[in-house]
Protein backbone atom coordinates (compact mmCIF):
# COMPACT_ATOMS: atom_id res chain seq x y z
CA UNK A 1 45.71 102.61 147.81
CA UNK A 2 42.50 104.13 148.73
CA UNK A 3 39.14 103.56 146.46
CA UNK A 4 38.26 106.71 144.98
CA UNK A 5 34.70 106.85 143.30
CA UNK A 6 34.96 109.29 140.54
CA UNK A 7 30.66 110.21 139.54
CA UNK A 8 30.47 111.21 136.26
CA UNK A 9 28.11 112.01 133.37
CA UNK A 10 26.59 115.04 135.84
CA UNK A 11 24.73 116.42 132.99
CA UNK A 12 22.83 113.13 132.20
CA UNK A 13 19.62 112.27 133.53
CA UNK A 14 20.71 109.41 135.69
CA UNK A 15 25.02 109.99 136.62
CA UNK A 16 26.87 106.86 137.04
CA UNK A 17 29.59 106.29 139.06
CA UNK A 18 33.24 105.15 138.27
CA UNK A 19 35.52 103.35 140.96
CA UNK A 20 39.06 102.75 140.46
CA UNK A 21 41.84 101.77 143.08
CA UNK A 22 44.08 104.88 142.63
CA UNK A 23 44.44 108.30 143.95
CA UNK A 24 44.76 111.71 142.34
CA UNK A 25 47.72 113.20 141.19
CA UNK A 26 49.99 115.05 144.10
CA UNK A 27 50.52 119.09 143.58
CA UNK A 28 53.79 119.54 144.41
CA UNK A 29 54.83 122.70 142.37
CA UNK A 30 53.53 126.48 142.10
CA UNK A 31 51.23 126.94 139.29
CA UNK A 32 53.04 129.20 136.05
CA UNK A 33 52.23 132.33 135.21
CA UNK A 34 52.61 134.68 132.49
CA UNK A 35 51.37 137.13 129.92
CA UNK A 36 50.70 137.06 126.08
CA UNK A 37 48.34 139.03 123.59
CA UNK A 38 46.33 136.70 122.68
CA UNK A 39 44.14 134.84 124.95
CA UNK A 40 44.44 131.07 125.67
CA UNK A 41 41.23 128.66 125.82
CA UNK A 42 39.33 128.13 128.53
CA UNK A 43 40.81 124.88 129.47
CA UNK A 44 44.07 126.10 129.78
CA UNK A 45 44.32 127.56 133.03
CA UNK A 46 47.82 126.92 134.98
CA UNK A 47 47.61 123.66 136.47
CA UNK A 48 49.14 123.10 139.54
CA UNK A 49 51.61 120.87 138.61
CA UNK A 50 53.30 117.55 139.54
CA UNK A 51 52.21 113.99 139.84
CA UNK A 52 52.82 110.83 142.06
CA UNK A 53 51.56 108.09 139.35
CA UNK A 54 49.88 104.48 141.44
CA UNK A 55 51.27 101.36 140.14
CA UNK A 56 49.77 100.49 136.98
CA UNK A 57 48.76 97.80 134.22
CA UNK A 58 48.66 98.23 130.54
CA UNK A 59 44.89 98.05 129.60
CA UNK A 60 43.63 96.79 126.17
CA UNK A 61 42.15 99.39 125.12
CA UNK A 62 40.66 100.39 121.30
CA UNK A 63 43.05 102.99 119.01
CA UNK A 64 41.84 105.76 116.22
CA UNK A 65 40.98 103.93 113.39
CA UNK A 66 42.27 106.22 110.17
CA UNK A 67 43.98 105.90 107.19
CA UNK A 68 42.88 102.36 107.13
CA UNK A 69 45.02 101.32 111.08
CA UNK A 70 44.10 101.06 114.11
CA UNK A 71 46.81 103.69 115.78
CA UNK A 72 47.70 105.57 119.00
CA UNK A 73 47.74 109.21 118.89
CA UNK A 74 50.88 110.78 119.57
CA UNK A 75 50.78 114.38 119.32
CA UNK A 76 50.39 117.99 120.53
CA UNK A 77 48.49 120.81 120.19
CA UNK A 78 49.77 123.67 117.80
CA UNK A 79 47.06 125.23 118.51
CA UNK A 80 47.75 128.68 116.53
CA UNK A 81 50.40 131.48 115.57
CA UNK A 82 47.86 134.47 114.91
CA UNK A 83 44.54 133.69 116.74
CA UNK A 84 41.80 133.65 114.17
CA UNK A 85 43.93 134.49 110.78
CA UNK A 86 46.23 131.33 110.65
CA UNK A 87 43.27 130.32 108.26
CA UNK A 88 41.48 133.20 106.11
CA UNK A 89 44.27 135.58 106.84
CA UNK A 90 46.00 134.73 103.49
CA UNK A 91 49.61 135.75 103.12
CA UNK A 92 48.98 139.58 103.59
CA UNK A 93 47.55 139.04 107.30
CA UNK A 94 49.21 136.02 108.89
CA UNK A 95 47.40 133.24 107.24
CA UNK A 96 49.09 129.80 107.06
CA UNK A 97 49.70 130.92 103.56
CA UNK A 98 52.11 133.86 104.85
CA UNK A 99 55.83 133.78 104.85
CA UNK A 100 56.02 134.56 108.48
CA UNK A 101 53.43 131.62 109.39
CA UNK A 102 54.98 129.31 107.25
CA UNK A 103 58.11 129.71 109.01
CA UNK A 104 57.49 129.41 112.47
CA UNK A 105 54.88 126.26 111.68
CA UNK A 106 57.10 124.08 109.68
CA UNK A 107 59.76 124.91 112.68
CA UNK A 108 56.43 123.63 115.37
CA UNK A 109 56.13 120.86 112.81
CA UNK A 110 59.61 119.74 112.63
CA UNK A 111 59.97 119.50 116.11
CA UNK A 112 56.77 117.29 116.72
CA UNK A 113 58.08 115.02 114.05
CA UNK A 114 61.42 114.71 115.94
CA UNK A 115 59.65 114.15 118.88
CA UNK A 116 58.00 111.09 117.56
CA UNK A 117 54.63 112.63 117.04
CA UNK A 118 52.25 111.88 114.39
CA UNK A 119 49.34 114.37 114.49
CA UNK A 120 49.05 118.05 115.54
CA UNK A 121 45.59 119.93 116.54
CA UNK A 122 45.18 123.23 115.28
CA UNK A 123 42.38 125.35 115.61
CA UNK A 124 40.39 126.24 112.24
CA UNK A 125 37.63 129.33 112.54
CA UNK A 126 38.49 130.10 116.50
CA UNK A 127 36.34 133.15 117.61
CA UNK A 128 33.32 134.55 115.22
CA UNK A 129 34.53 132.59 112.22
CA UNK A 130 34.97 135.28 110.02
CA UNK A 131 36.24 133.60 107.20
CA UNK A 132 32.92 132.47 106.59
CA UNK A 133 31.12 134.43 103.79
CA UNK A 134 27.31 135.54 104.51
CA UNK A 135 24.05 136.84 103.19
CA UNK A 136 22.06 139.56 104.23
CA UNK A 137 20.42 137.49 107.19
CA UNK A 138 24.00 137.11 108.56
CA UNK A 139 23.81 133.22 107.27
CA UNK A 140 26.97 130.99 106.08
CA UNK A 141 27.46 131.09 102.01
CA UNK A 142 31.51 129.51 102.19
CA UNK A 143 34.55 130.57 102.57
CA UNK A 144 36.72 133.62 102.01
CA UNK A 145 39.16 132.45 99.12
CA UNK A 146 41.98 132.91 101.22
CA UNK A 147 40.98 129.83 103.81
CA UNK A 148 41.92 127.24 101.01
CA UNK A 149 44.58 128.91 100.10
CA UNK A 150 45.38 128.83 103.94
CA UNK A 151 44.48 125.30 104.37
CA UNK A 152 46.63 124.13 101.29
CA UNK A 153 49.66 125.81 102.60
CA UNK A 154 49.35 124.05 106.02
CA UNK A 155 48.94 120.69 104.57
CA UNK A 156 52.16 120.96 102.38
CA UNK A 157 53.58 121.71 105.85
CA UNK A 158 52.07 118.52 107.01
CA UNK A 159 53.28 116.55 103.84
CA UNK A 160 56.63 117.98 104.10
CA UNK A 161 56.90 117.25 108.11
CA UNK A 162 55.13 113.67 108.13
CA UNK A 163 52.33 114.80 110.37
CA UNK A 164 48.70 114.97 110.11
CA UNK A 165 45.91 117.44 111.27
CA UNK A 166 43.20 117.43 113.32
CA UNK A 167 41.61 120.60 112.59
CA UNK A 168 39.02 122.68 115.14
CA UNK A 169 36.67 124.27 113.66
CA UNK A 170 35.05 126.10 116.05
CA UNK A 171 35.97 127.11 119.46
CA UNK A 172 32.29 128.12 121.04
CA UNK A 173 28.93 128.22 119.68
CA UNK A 174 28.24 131.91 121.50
CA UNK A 175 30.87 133.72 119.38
CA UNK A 176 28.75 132.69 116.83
CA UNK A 177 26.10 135.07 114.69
CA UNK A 178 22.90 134.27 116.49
CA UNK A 179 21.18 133.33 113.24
CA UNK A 180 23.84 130.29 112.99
CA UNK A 181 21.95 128.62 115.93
CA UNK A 182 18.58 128.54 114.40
CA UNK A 183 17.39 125.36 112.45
CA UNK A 184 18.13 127.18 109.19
CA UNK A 185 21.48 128.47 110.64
CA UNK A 186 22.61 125.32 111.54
CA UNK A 187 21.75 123.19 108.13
CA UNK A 188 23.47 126.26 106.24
CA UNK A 189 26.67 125.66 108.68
CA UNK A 190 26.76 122.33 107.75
CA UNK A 191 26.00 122.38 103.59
CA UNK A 192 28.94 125.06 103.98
CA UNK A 193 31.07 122.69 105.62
CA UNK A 194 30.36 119.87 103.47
CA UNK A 195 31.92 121.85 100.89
CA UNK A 196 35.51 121.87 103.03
CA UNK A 197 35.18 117.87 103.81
CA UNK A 198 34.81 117.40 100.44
CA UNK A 199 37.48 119.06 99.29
CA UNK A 200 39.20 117.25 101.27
CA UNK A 201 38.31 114.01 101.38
CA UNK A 202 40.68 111.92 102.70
CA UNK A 203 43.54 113.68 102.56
CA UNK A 204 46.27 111.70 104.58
CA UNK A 205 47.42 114.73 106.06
CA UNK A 206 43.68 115.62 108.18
CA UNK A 207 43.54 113.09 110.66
CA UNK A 208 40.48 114.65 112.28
CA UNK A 209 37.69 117.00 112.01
CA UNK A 210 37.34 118.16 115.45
CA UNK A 211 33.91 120.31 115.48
CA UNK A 212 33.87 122.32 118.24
CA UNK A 213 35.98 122.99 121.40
CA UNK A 214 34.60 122.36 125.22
CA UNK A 215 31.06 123.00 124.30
CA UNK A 216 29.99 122.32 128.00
CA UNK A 217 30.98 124.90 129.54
CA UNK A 218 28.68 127.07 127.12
CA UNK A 219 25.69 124.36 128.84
CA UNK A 220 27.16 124.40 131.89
CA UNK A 221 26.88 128.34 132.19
CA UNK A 222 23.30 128.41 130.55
CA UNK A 223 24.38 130.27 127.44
CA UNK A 224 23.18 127.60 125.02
CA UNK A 225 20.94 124.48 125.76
CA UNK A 226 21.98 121.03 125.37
CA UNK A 227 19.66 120.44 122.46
CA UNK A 228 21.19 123.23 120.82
CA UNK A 229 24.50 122.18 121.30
CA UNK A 230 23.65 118.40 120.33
CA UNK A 231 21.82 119.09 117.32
CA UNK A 232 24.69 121.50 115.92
CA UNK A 233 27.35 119.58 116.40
CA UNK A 234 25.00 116.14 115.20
CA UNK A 235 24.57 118.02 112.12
CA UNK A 236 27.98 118.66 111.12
CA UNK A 237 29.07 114.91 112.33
CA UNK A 238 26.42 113.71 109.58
CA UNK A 239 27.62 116.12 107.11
CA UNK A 240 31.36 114.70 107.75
CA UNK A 241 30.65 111.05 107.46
CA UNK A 242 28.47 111.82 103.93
CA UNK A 243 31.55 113.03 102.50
CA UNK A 244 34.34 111.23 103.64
CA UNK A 245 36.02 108.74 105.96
CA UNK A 246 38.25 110.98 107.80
CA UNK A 247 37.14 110.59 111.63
CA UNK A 248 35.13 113.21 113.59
CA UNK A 249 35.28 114.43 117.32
CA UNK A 250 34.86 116.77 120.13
CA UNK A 251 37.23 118.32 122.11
CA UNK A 252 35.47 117.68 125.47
CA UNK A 253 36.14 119.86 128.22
CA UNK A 254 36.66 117.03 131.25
CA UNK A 255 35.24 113.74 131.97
CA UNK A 256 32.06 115.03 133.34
CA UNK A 257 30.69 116.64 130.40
CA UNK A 258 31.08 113.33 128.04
CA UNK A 259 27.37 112.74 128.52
CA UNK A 260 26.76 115.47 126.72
CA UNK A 261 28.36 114.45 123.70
CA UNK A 262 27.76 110.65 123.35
CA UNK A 263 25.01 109.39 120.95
CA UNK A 264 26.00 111.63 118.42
CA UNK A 265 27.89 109.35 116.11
CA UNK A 266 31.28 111.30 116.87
CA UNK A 267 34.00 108.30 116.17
CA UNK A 268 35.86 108.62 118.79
CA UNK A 269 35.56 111.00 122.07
CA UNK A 270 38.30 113.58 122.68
CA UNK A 271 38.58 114.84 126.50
CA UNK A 272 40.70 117.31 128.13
CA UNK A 273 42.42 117.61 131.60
CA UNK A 274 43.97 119.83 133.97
CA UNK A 275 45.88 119.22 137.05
CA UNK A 276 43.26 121.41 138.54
CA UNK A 277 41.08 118.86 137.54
CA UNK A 278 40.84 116.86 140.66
CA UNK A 279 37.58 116.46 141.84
CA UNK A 280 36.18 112.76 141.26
CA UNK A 281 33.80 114.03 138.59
CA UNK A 282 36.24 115.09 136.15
CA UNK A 283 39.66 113.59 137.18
CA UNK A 284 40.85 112.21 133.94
CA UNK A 285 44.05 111.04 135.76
CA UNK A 286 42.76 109.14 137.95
CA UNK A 287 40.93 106.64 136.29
CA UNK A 288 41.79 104.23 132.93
CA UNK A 289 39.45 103.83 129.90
CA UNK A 290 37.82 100.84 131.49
CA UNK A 291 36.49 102.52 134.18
CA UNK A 292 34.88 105.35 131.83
CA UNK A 293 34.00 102.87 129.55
CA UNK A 294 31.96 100.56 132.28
CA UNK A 295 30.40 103.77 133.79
CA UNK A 296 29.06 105.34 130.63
CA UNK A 297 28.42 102.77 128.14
CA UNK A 298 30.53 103.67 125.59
CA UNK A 299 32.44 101.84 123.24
CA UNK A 300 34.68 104.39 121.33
CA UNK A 301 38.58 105.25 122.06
CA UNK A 302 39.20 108.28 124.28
CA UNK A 303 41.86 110.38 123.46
CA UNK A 304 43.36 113.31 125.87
CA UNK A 305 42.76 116.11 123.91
CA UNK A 306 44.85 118.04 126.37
CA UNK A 307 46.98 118.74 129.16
CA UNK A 308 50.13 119.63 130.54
CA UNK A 309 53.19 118.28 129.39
CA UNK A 310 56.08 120.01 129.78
CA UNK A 311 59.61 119.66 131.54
CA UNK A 312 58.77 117.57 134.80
CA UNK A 313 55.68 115.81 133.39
CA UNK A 314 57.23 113.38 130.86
CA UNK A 315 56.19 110.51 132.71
CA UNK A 316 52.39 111.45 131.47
CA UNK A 317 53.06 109.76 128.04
CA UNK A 318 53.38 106.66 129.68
CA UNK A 319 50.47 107.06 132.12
CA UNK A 320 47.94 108.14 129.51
CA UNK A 321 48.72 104.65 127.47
CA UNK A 322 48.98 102.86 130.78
CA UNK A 323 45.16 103.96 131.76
CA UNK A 324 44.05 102.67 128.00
CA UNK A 325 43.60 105.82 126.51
CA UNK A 326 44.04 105.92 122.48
CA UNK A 327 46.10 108.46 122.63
CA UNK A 328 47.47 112.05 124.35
CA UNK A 329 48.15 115.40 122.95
CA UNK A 330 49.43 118.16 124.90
CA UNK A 331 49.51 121.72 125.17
CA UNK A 332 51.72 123.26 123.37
CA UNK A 333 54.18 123.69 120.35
CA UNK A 334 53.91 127.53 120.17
CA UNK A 335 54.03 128.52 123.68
CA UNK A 336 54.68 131.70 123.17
CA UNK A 337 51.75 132.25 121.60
CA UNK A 338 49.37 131.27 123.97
CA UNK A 339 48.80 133.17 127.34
CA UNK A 340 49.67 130.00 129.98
CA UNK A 341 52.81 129.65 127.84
CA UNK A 342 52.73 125.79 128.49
CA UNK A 343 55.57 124.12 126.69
CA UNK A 344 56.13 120.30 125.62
CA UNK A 345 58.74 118.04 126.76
CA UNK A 346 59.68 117.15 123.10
CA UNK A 347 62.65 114.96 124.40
CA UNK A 348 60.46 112.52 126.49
CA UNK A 349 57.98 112.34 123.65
CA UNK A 350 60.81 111.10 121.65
CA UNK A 351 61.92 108.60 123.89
CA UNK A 352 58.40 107.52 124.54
CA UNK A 353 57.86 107.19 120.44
CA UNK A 354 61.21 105.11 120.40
CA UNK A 355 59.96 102.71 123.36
CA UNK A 356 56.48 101.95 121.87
CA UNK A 357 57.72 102.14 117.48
CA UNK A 358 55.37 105.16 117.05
CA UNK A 359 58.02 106.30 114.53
């Protein structure tokens, strides 16, 4: 096998490099394509599809440490029904709360329990965050009523279907009100969100508190600064662990942008990858935690926040384990909800949860 140096950290002041002995995953298959209403995240772009794993070792790796374990995550991503209302819509306009949500969730639910999983990401205040009440200077007060009353539904869902949550809160900082971004803005987001960990403070059934989604990109484009971004997200991490003991993350956009997000007391780092994904900066799949960890100092679990996993790519349970990563969630349960309509091989997540005891 070749040696493939993968640089990362490109947004750091000084990148690092990581070599590995293995190669990049083989396209071999025509990228999907579809349509939907409601737009899918960034990340989620049609990969271009199958891959020729390298021989590999088990590495020793750290797991999640919650609910008082140490344990691998095993999941998926939900990662909505309707875009923006699952929470605040209430059960007149599609909240969690609503008859028609309820439904088609516990259904997502049940089948990520069959399939051995044991935590499912879905997405909180995606877009503007309009469930958020304001003042007259546009700035955070709380919440619309209806988002508990959304959030309790979906954790009796959770109770009922043995899974637990990590919840997104926010899927950009520029969809944002401008005033949120300010030093005032941002202490105001997070006193308002200390209100929701509080409430619920380690509850079994939230796993994590995932802050934000691919934040680099926003850098990466020039739309907000680093600082910016650091300090928001900092702010709501500290806000977090002064309330309870549930962990906090980011769902990092690839490998390259983890730079940006270490040294901000997140408990474990969350990163996402495409089979587009194959330049050495941000191929996820072709390196193991070891390497990451060696290049970048870190000493926190990775999960795979996403990628593909459906019909064809079953054998990515085992490789994300393999490389020592603490766990892998793919995209998604609700395919049909999402533009890439990316569905989950549920039957060789099952046999993968059988082979290791996940369930």
């Amino acid at each position: 096998m070749a040696v493939i140096v993968v640089t990362a950290g490109a947004c750091s002041s000084s990148d690092r490099t990581i070599t590995l002995n293995s190669v990049p995953p083989t396209t071999t298959r025509a990228a999907a394509t579809s349509s939907a209403t409601t737009a899918s995240p960034q990340s989620a772009l049609a990969p271009a599809a199958t891959t020729t794993l390298p021989p590999l070792t088990p590495a020793n790796a750290p797991l999640v440490a919650w609910n008082g374990k140490q344990q691998y995550i095993h999941g998926a991503n939900l990662p909505w029904f309707n875009f923006g209302r699952d929470f605040g819509g209430g059960p007149d306009d599609g909240g969690a709360s609503s008859a028609e949500t309820k439904t088609a969730v516990n259904a997502a639910l049940r089948a990520a329990h069959d399939g051995g999983m044991n935590v499912v990401r879905w997405w909180l205040f995606p877009g503007d965050a309009g469930q958020f009440t304001v003042d007259a200077r546009n700035l955070p007060t709380g919440f619309k009523q209806t988002v508990y009353q959304d959030i309790d539904a979906a954790l009796e869902l959770a109770r009922a279907n043995q899974i637990a949550y990590t919840f997104t809160l926010f899927s950009g900082l520029t969809p944002l009100p401008s005033t949120w971004l300010t030093d005032e803005g941002r202490q105001r987001v997070a006193l308002v969100l200390a209100e929701l960990f509080t409430r619920y403070r380690n509850n079994p059934q939230i796993m994590t508190w995932d802050v934000i989604n691919e934040p680099e990109y926003e850098v990466w484009s020039g739309k907000v600064t680093a600082e910016v971004l650091r300090v928001f997200i900092a702010g709501i991490v500290d806000a977090a662990h002064a309330t309870t003991s549930i962990p906090v993350s980011v769902g990092g956009a690839s490998m390259d942008g983890l730079s940006l997000l270490t040294g901000l007391k997140l408990d474990y780092y969350t990163v996402h990858w495409y089979d587009q994904m194959k330049e050495r900066k941000h191929c996820l799949a072709c390196v193991t935690y070891a390497d990451v960890r060696d290049a970048l100092k870190i000493d926190k679990p990775i999960v795979v926040g996403e990628y593909v996993g459906s019909a064809g790519f079953g054998d990515r349970f085992e490789m994300w384990r393999q490389h020592g990563f603490a766990g892998a969630m793919p995209w998604s349960l609700l395919p049909d909800r999402t533009a890439d309509r990316f569905s989950i091989d549920l039957v060789a997540a099952a046999a993968f949860a059988k082979e290791h005891g996940l369930r």
